[in-house]
PDB file of N, CA and C in Angstrom:
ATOM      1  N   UNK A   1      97.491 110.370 103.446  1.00  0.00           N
ATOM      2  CA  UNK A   1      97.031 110.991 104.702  1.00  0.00           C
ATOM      3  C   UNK A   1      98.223 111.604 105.446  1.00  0.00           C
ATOM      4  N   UNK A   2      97.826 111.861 106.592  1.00  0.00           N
ATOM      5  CA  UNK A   2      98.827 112.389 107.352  1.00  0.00           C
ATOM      6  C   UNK A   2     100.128 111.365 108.624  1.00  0.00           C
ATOM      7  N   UNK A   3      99.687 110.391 107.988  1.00  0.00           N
ATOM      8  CA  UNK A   3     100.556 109.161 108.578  1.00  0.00           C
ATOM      9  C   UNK A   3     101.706 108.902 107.763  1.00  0.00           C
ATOM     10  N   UNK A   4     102.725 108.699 108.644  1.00  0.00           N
ATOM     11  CA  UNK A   4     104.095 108.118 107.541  1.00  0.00           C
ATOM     12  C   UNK A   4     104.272 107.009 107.175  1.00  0.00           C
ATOM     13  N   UNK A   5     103.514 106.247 107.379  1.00  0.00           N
ATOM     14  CA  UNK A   5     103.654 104.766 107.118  1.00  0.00           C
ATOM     15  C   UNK A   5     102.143 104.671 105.997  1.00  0.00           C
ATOM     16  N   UNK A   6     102.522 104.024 104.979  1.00  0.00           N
ATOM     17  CA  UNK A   6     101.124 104.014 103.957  1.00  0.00           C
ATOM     18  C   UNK A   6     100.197 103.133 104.622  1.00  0.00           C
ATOM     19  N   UNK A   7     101.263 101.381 105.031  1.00  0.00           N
ATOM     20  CA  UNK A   7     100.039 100.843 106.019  1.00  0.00           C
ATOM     21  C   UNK A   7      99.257 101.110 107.212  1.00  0.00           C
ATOM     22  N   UNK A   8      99.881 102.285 107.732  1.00  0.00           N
ATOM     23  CA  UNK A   8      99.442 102.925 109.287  1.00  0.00           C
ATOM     24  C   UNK A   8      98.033 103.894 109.021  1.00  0.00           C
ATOM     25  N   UNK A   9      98.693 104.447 107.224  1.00  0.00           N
ATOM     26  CA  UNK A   9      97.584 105.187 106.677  1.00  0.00           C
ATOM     27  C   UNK A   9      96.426 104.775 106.169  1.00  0.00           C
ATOM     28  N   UNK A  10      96.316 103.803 106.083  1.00  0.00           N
ATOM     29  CA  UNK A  10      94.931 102.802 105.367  1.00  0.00           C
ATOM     30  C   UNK A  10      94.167 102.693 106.784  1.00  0.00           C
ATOM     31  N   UNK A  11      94.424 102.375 108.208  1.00  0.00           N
ATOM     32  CA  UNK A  11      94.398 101.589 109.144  1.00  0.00           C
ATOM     33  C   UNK A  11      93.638 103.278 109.995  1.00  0.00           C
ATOM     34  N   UNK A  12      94.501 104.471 110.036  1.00  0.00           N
ATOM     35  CA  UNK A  12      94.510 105.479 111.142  1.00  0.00           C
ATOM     36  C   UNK A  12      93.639 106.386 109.740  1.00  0.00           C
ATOM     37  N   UNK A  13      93.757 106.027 108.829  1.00  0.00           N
ATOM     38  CA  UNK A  13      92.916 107.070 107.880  1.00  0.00           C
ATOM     39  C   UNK A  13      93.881 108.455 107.493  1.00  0.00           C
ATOM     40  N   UNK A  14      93.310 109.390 108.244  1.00  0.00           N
ATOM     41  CA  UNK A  14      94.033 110.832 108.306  1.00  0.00           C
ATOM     42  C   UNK A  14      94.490 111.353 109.250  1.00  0.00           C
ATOM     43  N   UNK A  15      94.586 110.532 109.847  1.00  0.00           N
ATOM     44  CA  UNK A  15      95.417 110.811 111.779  1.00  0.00           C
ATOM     45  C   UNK A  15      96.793 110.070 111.501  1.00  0.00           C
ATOM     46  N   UNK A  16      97.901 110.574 112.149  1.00  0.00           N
ATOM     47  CA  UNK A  16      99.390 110.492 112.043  1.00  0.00           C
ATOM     48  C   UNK A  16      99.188 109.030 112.832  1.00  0.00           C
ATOM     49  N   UNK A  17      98.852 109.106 113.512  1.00  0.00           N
ATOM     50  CA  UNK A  17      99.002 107.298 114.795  1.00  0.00           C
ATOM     51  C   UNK A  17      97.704 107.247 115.328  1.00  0.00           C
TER      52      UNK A  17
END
């Protein structure tokens, strides 16, 4: 996704934060 963190990306989906 568009998050930099892979766990932030599981959590925010395709939103950065």
């Amino acid at each position: 996704s568009a998050s930099y963190m892979l766990v932030l990306d599981r959590a925010c989906g395709d939103a950065p934060l």
